[in-house]
Protein backbone atom coordinates (compact mmCIF):
# COMPACT_ATOMS: atom_id res chain seq x y z
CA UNK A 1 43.21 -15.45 12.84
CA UNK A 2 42.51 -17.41 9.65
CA UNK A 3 39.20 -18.70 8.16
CA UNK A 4 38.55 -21.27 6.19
CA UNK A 5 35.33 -22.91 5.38
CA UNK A 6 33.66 -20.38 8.22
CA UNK A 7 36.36 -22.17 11.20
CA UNK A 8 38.63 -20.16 13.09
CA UNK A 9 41.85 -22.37 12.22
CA UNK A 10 44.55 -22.20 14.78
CA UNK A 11 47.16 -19.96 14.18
CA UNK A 12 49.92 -21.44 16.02
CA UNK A 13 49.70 -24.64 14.47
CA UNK A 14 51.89 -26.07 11.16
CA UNK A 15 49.76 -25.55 8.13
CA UNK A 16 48.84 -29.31 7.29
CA UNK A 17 47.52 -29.82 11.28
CA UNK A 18 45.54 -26.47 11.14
CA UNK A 19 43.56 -27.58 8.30
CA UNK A 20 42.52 -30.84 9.71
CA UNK A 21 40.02 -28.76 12.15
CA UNK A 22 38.14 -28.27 9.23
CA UNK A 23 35.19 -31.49 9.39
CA UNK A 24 36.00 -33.12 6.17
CA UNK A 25 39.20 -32.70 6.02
CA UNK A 26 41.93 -35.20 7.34
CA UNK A 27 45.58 -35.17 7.74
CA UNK A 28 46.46 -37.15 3.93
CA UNK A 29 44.11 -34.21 2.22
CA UNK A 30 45.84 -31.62 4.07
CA UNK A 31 48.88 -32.74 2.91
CA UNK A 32 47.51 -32.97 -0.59
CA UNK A 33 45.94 -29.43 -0.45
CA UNK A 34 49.95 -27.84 0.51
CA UNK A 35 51.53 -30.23 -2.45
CA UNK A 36 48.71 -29.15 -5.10
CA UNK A 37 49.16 -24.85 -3.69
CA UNK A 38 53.27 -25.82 -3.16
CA UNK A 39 52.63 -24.62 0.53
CA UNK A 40 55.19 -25.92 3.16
CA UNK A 41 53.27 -28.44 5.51
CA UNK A 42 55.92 -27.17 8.65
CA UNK A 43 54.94 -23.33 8.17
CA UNK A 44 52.76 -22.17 10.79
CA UNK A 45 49.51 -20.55 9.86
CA UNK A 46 50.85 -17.30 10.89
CA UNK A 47 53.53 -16.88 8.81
CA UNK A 48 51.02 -17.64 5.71
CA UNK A 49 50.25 -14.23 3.52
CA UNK A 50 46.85 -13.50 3.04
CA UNK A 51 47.24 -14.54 -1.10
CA UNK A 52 48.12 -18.14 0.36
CA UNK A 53 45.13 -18.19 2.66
CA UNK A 54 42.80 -17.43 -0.41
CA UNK A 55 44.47 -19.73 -2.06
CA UNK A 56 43.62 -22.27 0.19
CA UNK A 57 40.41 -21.19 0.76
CA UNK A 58 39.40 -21.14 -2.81
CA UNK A 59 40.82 -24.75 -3.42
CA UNK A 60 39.03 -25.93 -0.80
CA UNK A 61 35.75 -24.46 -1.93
CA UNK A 62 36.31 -26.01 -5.29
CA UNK A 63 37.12 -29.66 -4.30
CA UNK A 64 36.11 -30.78 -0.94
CA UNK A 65 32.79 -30.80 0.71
CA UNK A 66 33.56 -29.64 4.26
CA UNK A 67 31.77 -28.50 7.18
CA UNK A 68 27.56 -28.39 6.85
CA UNK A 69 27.66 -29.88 3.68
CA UNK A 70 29.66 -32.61 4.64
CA UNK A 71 27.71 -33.28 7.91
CA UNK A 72 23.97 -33.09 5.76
CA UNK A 73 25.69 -35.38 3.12
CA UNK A 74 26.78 -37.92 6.21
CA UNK A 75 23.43 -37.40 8.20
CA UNK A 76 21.85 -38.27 4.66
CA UNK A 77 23.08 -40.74 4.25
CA UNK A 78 22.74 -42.38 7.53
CA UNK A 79 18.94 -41.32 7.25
CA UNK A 80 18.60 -43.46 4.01
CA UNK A 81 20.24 -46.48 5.52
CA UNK A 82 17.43 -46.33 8.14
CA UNK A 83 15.17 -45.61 5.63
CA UNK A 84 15.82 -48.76 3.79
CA UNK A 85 15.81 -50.97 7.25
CA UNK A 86 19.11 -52.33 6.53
CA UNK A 87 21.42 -53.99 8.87
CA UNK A 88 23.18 -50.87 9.27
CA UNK A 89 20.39 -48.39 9.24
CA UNK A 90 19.00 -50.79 12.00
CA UNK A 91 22.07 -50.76 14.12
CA UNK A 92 21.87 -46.88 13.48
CA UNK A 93 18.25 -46.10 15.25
CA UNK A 94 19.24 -48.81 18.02
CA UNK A 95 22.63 -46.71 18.68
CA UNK A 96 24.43 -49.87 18.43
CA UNK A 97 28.27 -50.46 16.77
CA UNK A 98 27.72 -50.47 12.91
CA UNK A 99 30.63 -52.30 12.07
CA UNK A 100 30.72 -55.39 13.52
CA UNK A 101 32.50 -54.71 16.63
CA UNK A 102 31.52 -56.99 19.71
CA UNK A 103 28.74 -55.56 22.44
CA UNK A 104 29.01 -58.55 25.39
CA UNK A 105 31.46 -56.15 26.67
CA UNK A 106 33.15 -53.10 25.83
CA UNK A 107 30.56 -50.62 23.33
CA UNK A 108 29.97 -48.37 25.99
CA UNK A 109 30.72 -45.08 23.84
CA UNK A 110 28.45 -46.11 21.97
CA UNK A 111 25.40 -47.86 24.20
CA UNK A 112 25.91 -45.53 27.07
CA UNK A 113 26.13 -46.14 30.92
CA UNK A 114 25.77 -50.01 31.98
CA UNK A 115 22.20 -50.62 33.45
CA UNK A 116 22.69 -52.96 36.38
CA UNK A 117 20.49 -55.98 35.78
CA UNK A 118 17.98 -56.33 38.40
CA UNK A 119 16.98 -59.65 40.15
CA UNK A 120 19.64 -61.47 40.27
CA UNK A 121 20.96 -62.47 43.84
CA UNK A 122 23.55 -64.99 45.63
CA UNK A 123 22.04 -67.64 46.82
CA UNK A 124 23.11 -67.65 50.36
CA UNK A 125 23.14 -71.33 52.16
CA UNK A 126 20.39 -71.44 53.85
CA UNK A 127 19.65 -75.13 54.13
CA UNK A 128 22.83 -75.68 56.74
CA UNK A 129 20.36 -76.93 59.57
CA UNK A 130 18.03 -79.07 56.99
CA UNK A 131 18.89 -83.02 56.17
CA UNK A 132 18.19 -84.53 53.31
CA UNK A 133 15.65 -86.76 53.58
């Protein structure tokens, strides 16, 4: 089992998809992590020695900020924006989309469970028996 950046990377998996487990790291910068260590993206994470493992280990403690670095930096910054009262930060503390997405319908990842809006009935016809006068 490999270990990079304290995660338990799959061993089964082709190098360049194992390392996007890693929070901070996506499938282009896995790809440019095996060009810069001249890894093969299609060898599994098994086959790897343990040299290439360090090797990517200490290249990605170098260059990337991954993991609970990453997630105070984002969390940070998110926590400034609300700070400020910007558009976004607002959107932020009302759990709302950030990015301009529509809310009338669809948003429910983000807003949660529909709330049924109460007091509104159907008219029913009541008046069949009444005349207009």
């Amino acid at each position: 089992m490999a270990r990079i950046a304290g995660v338990n990377i799959p061993t089964e998996k082709c190098v360049n998809i194992a390392l996007t487990y890693i929070y901070g790291i996506g499938p282009a910068t896995a790809e440019k992590i095996c060009a810069t260590l001249k890894i093969k993206p299609s060898v599994r994470v098994h086959q790897l020695t343990d040299d290439e493992i360090f090797k990517i280990r200490e290249y990605i403690d170098k260059n990337f900020s991954v993991e609970g670095d990453k997630r105070r930096e984002v969390s940070m910054n998110i926590k400034r924006l609300q700070d400020m009262r910007c558009y976004k930060g607002i959107r932020h503390t009302k759990k709302l989309p950030v990015h301009g997405q529509r809310t009338k319908t669809n948003a429910r990842t983000r807003k949660g469970k529909a709330i049924p809006v109460e007091g509104k009935k159907k008219v029913t016809k009541q008046l069949k028996g009444l005349k207009n006068g």
